[in-house]
C-alpha atoms as a PDB file:
ATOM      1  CA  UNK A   1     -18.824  53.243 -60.026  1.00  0.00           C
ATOM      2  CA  UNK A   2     -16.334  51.120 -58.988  1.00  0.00           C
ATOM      3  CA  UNK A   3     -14.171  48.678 -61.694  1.00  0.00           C
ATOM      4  CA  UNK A   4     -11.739  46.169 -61.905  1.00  0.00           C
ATOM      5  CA  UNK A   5      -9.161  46.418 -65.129  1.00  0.00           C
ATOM      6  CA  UNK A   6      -8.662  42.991 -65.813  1.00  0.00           C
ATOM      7  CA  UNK A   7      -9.477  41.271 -69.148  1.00  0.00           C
ATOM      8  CA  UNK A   8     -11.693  38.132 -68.711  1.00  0.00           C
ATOM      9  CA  UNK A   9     -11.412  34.196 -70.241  1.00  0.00           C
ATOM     10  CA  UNK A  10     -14.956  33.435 -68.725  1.00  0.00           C
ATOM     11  CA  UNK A  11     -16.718  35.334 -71.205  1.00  0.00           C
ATOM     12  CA  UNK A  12     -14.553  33.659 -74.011  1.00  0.00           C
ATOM     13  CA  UNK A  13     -15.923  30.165 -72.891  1.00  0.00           C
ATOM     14  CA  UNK A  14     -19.427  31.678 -73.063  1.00  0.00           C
ATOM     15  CA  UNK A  15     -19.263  33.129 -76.752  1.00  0.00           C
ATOM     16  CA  UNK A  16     -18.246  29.889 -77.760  1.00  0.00           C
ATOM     17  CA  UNK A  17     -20.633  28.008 -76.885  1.00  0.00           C
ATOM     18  CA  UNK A  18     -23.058  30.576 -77.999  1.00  0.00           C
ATOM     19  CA  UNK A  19     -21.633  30.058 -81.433  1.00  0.00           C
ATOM     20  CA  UNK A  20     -22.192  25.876 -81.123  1.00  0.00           C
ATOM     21  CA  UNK A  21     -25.351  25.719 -79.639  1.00  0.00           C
ATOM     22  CA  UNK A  22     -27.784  28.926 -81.102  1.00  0.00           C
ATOM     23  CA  UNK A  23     -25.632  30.777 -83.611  1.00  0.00           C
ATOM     24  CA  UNK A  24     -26.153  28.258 -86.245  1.00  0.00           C
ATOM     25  CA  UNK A  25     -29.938  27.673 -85.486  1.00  0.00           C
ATOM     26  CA  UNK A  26     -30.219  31.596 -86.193  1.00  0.00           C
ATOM     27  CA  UNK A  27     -28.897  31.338 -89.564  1.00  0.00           C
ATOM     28  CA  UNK A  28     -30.503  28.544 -90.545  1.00  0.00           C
ATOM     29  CA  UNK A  29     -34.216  30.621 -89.864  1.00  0.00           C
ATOM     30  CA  UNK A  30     -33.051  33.864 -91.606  1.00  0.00           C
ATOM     31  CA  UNK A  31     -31.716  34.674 -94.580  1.00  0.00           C
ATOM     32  CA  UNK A  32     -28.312  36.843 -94.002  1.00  0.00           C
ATOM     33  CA  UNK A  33     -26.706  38.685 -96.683  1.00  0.00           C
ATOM     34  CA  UNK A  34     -23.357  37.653 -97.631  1.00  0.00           C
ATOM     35  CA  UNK A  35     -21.658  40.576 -97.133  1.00  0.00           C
ATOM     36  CA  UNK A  36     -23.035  40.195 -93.127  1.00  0.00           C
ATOM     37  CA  UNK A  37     -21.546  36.612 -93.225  1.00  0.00           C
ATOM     38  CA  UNK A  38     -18.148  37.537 -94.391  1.00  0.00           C
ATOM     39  CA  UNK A  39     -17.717  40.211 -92.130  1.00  0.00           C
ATOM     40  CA  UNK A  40     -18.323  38.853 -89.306  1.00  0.00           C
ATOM     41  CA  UNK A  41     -15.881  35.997 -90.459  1.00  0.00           C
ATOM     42  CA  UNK A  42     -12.832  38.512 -90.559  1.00  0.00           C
ATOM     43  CA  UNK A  43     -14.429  40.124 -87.252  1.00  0.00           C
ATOM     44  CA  UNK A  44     -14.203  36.369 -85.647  1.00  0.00           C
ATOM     45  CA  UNK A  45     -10.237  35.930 -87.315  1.00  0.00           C
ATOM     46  CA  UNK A  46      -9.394  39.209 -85.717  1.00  0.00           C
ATOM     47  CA  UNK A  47     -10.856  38.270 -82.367  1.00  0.00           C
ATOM     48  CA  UNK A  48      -9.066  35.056 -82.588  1.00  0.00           C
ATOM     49  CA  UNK A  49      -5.371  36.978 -82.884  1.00  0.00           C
ATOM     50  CA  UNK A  50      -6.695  39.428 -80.108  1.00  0.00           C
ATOM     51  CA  UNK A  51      -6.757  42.199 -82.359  1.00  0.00           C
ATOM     52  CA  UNK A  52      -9.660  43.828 -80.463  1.00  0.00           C
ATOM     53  CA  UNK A  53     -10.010  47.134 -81.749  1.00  0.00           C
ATOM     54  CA  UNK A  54     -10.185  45.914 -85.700  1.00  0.00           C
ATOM     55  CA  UNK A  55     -12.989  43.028 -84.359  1.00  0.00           C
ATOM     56  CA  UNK A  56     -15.079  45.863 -82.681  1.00  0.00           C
ATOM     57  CA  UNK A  57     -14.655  47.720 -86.445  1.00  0.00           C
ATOM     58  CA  UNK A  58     -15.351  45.260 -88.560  1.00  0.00           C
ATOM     59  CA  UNK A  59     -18.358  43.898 -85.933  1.00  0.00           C
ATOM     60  CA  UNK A  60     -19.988  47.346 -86.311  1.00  0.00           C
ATOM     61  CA  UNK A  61     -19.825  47.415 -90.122  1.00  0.00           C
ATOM     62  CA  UNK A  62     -21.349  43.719 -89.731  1.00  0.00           C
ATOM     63  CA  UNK A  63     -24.755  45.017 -87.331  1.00  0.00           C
ATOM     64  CA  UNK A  64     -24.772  48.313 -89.706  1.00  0.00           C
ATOM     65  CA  UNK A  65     -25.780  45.638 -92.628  1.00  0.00           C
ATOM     66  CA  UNK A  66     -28.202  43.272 -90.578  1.00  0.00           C
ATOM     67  CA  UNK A  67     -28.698  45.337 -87.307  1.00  0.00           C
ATOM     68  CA  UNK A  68     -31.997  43.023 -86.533  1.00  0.00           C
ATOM     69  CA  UNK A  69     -29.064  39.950 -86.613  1.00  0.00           C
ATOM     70  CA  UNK A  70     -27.800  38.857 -82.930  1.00  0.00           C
ATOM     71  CA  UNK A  71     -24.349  37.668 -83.886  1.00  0.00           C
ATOM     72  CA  UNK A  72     -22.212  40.649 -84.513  1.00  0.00           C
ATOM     73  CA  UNK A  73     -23.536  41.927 -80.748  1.00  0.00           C
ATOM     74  CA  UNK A  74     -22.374  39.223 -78.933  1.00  0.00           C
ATOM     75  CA  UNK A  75     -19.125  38.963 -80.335  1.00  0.00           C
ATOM     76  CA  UNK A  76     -18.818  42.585 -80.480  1.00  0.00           C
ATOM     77  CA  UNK A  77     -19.788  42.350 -76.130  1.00  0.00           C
ATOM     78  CA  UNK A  78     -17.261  39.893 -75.810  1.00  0.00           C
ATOM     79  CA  UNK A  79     -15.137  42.229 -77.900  1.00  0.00           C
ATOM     80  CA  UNK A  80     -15.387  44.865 -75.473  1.00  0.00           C
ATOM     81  CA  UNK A  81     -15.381  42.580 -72.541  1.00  0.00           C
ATOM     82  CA  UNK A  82     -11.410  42.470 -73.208  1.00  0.00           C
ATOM     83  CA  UNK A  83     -11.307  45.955 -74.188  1.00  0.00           C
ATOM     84  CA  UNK A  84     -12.495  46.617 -70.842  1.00  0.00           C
ATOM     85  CA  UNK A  85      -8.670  46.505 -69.508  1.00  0.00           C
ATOM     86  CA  UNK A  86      -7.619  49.619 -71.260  1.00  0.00           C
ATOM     87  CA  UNK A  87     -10.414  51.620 -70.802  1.00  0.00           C
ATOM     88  CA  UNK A  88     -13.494  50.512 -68.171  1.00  0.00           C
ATOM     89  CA  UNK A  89     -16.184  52.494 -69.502  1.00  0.00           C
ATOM     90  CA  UNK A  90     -15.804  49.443 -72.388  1.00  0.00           C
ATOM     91  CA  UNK A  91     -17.478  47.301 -69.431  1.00  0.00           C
ATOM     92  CA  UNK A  92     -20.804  48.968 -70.338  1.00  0.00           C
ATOM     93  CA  UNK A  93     -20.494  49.165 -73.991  1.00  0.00           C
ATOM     94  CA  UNK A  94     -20.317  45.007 -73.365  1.00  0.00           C
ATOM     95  CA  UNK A  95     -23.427  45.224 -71.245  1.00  0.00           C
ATOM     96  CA  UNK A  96     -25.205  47.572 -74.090  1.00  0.00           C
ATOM     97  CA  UNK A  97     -24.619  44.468 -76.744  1.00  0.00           C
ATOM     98  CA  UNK A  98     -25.537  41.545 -74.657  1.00  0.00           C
ATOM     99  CA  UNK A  99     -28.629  43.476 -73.995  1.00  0.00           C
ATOM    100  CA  UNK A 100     -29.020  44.223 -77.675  1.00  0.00           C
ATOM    101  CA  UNK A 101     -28.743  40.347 -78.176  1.00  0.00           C
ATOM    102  CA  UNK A 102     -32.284  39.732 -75.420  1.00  0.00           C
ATOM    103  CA  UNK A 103     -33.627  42.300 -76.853  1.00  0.00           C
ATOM    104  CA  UNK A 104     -33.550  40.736 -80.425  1.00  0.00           C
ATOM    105  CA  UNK A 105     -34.306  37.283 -79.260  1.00  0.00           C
ATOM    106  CA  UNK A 106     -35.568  36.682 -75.855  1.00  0.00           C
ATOM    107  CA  UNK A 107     -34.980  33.014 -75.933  1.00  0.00           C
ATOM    108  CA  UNK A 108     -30.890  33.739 -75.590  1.00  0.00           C
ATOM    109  CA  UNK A 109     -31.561  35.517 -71.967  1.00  0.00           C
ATOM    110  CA  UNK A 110     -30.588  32.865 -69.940  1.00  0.00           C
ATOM    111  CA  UNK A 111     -26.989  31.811 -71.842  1.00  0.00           C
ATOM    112  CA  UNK A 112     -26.893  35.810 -72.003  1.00  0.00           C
ATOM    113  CA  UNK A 113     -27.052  36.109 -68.312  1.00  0.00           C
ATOM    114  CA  UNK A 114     -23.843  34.666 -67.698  1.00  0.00           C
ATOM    115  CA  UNK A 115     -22.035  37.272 -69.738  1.00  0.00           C
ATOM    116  CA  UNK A 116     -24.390  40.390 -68.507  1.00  0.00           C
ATOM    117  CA  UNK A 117     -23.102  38.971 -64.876  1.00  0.00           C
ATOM    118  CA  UNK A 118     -19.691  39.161 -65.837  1.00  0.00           C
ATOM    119  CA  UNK A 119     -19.950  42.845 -67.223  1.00  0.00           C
ATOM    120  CA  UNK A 120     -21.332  44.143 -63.704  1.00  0.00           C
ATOM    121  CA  UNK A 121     -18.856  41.865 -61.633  1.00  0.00           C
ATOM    122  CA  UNK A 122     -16.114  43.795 -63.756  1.00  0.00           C
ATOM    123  CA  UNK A 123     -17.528  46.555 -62.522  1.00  0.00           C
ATOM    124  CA  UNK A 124     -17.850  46.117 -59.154  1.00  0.00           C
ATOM    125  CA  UNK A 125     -21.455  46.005 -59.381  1.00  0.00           C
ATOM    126  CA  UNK A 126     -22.172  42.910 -57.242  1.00  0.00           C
ATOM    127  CA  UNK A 127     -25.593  43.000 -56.265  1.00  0.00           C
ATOM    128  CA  UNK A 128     -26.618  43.421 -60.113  1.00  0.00           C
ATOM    129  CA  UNK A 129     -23.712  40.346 -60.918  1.00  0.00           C
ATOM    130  CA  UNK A 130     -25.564  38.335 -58.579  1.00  0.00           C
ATOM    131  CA  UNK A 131     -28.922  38.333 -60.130  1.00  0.00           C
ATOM    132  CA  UNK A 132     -27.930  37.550 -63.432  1.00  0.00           C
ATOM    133  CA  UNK A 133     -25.759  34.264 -62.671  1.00  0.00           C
ATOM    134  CA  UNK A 134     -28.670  32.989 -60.674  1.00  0.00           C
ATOM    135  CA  UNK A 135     -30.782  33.758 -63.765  1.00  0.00           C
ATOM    136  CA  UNK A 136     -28.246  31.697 -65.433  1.00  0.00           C
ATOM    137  CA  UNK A 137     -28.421  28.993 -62.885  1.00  0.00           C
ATOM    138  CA  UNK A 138     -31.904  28.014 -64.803  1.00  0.00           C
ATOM    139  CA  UNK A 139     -30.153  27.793 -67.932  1.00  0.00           C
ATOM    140  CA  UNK A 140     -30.105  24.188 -69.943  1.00  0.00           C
ATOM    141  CA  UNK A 141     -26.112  24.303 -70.288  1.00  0.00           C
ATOM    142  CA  UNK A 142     -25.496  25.936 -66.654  1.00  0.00           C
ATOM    143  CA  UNK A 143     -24.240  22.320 -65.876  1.00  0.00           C
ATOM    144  CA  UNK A 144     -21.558  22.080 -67.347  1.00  0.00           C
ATOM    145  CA  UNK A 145     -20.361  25.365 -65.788  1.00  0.00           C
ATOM    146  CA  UNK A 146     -21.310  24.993 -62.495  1.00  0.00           C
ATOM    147  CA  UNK A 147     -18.055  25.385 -60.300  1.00  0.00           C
ATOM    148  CA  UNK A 148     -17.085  29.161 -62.673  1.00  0.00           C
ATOM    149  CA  UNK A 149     -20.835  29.991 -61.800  1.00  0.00           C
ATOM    150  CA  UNK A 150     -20.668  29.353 -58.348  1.00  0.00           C
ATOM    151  CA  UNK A 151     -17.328  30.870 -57.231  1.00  0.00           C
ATOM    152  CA  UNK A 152     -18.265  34.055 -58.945  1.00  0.00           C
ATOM    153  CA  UNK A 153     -21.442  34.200 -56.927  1.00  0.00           C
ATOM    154  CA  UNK A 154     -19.272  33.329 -54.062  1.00  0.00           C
ATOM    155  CA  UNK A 155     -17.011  36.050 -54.788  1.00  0.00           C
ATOM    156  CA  UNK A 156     -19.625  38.574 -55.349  1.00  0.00           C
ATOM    157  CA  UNK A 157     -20.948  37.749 -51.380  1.00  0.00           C
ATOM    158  CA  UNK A 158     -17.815  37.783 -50.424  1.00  0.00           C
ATOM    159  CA  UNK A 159     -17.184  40.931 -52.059  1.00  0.00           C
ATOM    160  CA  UNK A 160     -20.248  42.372 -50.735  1.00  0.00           C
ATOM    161  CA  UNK A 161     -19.756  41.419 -47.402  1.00  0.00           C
ATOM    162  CA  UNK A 162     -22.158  38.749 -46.909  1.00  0.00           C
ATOM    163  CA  UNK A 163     -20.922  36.373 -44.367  1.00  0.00           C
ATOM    164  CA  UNK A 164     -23.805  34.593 -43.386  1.00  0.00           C
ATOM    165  CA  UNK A 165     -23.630  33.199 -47.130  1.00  0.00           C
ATOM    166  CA  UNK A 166     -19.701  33.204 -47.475  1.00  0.00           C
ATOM    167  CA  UNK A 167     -19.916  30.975 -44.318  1.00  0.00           C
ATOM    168  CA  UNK A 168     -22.669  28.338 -45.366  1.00  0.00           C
ATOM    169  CA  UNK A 169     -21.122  28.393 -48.750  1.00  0.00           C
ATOM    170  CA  UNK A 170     -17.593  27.244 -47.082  1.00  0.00           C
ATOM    171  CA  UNK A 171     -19.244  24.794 -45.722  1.00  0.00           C
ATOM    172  CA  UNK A 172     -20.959  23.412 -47.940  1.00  0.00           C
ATOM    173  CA  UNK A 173     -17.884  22.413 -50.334  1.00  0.00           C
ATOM    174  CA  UNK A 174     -15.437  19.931 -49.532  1.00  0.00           C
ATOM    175  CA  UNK A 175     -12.664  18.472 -51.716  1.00  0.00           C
ATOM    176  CA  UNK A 176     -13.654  16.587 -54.905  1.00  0.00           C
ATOM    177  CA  UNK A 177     -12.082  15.333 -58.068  1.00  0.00           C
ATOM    178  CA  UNK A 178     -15.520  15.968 -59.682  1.00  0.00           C
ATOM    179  CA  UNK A 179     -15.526  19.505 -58.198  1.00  0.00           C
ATOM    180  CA  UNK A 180     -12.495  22.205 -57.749  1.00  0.00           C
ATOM    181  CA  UNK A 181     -14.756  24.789 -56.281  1.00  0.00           C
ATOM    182  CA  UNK A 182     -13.360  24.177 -52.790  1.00  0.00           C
ATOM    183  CA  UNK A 183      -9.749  24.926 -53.037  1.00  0.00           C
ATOM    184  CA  UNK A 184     -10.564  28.366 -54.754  1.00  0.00           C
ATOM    185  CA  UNK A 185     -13.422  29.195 -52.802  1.00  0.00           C
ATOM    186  CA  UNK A 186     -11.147  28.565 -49.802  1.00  0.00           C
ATOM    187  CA  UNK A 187      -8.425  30.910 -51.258  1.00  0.00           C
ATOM    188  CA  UNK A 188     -11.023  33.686 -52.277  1.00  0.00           C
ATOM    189  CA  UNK A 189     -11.443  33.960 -48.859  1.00  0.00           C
ATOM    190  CA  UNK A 190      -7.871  34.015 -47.820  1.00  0.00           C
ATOM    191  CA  UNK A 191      -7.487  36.265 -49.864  1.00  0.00           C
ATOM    192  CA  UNK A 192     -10.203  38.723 -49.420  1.00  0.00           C
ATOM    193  CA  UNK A 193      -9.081  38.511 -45.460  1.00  0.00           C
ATOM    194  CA  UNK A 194      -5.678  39.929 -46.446  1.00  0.00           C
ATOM    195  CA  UNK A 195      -3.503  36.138 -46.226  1.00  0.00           C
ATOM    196  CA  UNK A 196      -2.365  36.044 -50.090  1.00  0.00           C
ATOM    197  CA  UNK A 197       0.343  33.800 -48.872  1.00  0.00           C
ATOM    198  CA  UNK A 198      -2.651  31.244 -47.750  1.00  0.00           C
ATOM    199  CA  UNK A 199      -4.566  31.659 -50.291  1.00  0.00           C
ATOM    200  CA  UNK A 200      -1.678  30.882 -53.035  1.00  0.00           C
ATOM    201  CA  UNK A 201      -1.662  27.166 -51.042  1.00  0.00           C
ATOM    202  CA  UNK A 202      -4.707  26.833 -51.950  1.00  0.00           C
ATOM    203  CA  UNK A 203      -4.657  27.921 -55.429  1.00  0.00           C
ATOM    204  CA  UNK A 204      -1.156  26.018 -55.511  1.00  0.00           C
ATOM    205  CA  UNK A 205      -3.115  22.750 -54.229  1.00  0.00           C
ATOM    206  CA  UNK A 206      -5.754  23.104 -57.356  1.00  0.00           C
ATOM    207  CA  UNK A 207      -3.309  23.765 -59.754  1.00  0.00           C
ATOM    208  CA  UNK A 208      -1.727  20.323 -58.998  1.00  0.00           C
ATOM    209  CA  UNK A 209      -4.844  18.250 -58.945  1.00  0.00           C
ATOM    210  CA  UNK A 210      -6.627  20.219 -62.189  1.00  0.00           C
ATOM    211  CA  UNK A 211      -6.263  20.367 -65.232  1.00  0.00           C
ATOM    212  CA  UNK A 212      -4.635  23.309 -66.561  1.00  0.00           C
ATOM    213  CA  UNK A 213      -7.727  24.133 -68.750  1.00  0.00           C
ATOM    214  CA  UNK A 214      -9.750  24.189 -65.054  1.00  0.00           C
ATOM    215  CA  UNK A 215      -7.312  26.223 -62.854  1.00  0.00           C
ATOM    216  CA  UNK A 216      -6.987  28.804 -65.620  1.00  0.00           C
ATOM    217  CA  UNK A 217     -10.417  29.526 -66.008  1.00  0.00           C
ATOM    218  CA  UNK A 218     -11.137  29.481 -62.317  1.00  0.00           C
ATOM    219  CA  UNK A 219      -8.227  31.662 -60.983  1.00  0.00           C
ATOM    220  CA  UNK A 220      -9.004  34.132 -63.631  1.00  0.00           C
ATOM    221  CA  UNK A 221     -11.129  35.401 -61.323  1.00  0.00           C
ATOM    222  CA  UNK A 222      -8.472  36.108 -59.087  1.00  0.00           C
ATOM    223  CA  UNK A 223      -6.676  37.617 -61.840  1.00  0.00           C
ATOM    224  CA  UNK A 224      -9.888  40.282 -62.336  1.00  0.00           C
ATOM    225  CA  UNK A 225      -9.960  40.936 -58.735  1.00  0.00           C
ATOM    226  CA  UNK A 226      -6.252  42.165 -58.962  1.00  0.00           C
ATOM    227  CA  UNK A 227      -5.116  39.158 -56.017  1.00  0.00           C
ATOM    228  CA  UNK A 228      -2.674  37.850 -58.662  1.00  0.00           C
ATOM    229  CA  UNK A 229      -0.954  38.938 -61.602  1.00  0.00           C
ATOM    230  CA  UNK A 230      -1.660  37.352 -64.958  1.00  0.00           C
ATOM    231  CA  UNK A 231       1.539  36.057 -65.179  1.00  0.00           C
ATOM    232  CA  UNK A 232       1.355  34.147 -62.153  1.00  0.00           C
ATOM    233  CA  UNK A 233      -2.186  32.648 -63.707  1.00  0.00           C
ATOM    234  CA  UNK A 234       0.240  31.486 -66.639  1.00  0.00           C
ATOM    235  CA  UNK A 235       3.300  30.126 -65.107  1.00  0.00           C
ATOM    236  CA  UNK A 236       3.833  26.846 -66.002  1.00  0.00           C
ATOM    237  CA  UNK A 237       6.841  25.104 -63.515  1.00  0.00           C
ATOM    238  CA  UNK A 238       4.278  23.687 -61.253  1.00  0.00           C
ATOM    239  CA  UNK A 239       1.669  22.710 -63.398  1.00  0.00           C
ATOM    240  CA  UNK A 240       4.249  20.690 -65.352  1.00  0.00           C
ATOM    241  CA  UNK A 241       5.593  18.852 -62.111  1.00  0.00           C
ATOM    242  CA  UNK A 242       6.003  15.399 -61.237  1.00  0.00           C
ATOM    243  CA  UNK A 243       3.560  16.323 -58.094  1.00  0.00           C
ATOM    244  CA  UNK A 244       1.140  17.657 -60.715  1.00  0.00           C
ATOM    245  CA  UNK A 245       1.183  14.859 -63.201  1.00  0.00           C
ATOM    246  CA  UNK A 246       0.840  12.327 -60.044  1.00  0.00           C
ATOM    247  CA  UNK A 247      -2.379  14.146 -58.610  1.00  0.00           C
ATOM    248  CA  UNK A 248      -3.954  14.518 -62.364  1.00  0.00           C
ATOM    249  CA  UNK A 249      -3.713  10.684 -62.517  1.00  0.00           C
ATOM    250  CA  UNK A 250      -5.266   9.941 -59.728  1.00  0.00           C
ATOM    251  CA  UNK A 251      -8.122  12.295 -60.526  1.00  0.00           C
ATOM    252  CA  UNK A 252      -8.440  10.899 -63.652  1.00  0.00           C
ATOM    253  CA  UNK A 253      -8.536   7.382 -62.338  1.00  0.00           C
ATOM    254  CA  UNK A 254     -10.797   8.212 -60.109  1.00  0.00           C
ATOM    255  CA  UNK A 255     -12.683   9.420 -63.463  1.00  0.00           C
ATOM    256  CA  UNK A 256     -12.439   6.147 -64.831  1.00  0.00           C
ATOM    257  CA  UNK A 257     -14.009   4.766 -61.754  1.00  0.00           C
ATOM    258  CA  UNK A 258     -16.682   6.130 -62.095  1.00  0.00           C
ATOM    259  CA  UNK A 259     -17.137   5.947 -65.696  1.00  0.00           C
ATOM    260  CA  UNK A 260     -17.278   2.205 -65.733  1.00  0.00           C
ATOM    261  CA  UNK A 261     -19.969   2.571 -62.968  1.00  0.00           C
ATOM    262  CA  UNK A 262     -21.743   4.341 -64.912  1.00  0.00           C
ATOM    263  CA  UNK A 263     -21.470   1.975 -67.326  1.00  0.00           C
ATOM    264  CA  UNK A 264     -22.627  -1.212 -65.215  1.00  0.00           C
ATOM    265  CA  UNK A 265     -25.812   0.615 -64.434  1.00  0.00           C
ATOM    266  CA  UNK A 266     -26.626   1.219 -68.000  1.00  0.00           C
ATOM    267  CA  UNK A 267     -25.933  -2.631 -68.729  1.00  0.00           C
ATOM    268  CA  UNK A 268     -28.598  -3.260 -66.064  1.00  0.00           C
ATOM    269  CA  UNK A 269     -31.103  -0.832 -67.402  1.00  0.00           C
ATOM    270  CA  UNK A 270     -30.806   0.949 -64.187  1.00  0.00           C
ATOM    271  CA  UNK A 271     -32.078   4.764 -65.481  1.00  0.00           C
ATOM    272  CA  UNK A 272     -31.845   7.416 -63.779  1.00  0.00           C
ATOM    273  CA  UNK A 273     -28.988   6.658 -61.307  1.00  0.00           C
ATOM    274  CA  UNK A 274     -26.065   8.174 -63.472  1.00  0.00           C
ATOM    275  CA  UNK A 275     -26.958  11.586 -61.196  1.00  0.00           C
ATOM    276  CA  UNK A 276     -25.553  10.014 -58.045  1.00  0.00           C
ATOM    277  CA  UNK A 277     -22.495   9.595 -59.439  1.00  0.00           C
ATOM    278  CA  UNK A 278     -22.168  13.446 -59.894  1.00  0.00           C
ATOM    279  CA  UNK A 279     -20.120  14.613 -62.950  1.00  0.00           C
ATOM    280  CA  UNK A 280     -17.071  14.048 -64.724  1.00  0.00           C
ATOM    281  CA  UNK A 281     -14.363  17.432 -64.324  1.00  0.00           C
ATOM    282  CA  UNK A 282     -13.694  18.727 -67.876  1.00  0.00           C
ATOM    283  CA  UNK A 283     -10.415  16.926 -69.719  1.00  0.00           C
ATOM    284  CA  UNK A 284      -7.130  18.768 -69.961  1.00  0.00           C
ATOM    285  CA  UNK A 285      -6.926  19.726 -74.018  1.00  0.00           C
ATOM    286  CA  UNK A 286      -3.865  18.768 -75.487  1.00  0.00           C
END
C-alpha cells in the first residue's frame, strides 16, 4: 500500500462544518447523556491545541458511553487523519470511523465522502479517492468547496496517470478571481513532470492574488504529496508584500463588482440570474 506522511487541513475544514450544519440537528433528536457531552467537549479542547493522542483517548471513552452516537467518530477520524503523519496505518483507523459515522446515519454519506476521499488519497489509493469526491460532488454544501474538490480529483488523475483527463482538465480552467484552481492545477502538473522550480511560479502567482486562508488550504495538497515542505506552505514574506496586497485588492474589487450586480438584478426582480455571475472566492479571516 502505498502512503504519503503528511498531516492534512482539508479534513479540518470538513469536521467543521460537520459540527455547524448536522452535529447539532443530531442532538437535538436524541437524548445524550451528559457524561457523552462533556467528554467530547475536552476531546474537541484537546483537538483544538493539537494534542492528538489525548483527543483520540478521551474520543474513545466518549463512543464507549453512546457508541450508537456519530460525533465522537468523526472527530475521532479527523483525529487520526493528523495522526496519520507519525504512523500511516492511522490513515485507516480514520477511514474505519468515517465509515462508522454512514453506517450510523446514512444521510451524512455524502459530507462523509469528502473525508473517506481524503483517507485513501493519503494513502495513495487514487482510484478509491476518486470515487468518493465525485460522490461528494452531489453533496448540498460541495459548492462552496469546489476548487479543494476539484484539484484533488485532478491530482488523483494526475497521480494515476490519466492524461487524457489531466489534459481536458488543463484546459478547461483559466485564470479567475472567482476561481484559484488554475494556478495550482497548473503547478500540480509542473510538478508531477519533475519542474518544482515552475511549479513554485505558479504557486508563487496564487499566493499573491489569494487570500492566505485559500492558498493554504489549496497547496496543502502539495504539502501531502511531499512537493513542498510545510514550512514553505507557512512562510509569510510574500504573502505580506506590497505585490500581494495590490493583487488582493483588485480581486476583491473585482468582488465588489460583481456584488453590486448582483444586487441590480435583485432590485429588478430578475431571479435566477445570480448563477451567471459565478461565485464570490472565500474572504481572507482576520
Amino acid at each position: 500500500m502505498k502512503t504519503i506522511t503528511r498531516k492534512s487541513l482539508i479534513a479540518l475544514v470538513l469536521f467543521w462544518l460537520f459540527q455547524q450544519h448536522f452535529l447539532p440537528c443530531a442532538h437535538a433528536k436524541q437524548k445524550i447523556s451528559e457524561e457523552y457531552i462533556n467528554l467530547l467537549k475536552e476531546a474537541q479542547e484537546a483537538f483544538d491545541i493539537k494534542d492528538y493522542e489525548k483527543t483520540a483517548a478521551l474520543a474513545d471513552q466518549a463512543i464507549s458511553i453512546e457508541p450508537e452516537v456519530i460525533d465522537a467518530y468523526d472527530l475521532l477520524g479527523s483525529t487520526y487523519l493528523r495522526l496519520g503523519k507519525e504512523d500511516p496505518e492511522n490513515y485507516g483507523k480514520a477511514l474505519e470511523a468515517y465509515e462508522k459515522v454512514i453506517s450510523l446515519d446514512r444521510t451524512k454519506e455524502l459530507l462523509t465522502a469528502f473525508n473517506i476521499g481524503e483517507c485513501y488519497f493519503l494513502m495513495g489509493e487514487y482510484d478509491q479517492a476518486i470515487n468518493y469526491f465525485q460522490k461528494f460532488r452531489t453533496s448540498p454544501v460541495a459548492g462552496q468547496f469546489s476548487d479543494i474538490v476539484e484539484l484533488k480529483l485532478f491530482l488523483c488523475h494526475l497521480m494515476n496517470g490519466n492524461s487524457s483527463y489531466v489534459e481536458q482538465a488543463l484546459k478547461g480552467v483559466t485564470p479567475s478571481p472567482n476561481s484559484s484552481l488554475y494556478y495550482y492545477a497548473h503547478a500540480a502538473q509542473e510538478y508531477k513532470n519533475g519542474d518544482p522550480s515552475k511549479g513554485k511560479e505558479y504557486l508563487d502567482s496564487a499566493a499573491r492574488i489569494y487570500p492566505r486562508k485559500t492558498h493554504n488550504t489549496m497547496a496543502d495538497a502539495f504539502v501531502e504529496l511531499g512537493w513542498i515542505a510545510e514550512e514553505k506552505l507557512k512562510a509569510k514574506d510574500l504573502l505580506t508584500s506590497p505585490e500581494t496586497k495590490e493583487a488582493q485588492e483588485t480581486v476583491l474589487t473585482r468582488e465588489n463588482d460583481a456584488e453590486e450586480k448582483k444586487k441590480e438584478l435583485e432590485s429588478l426582480n430578475l431571479g435566477g440570474m445570480e448563477g451567471l455571475l459565478g461565485t464570490e472566492e472565500e474572504k481572507e479571516e482576520e
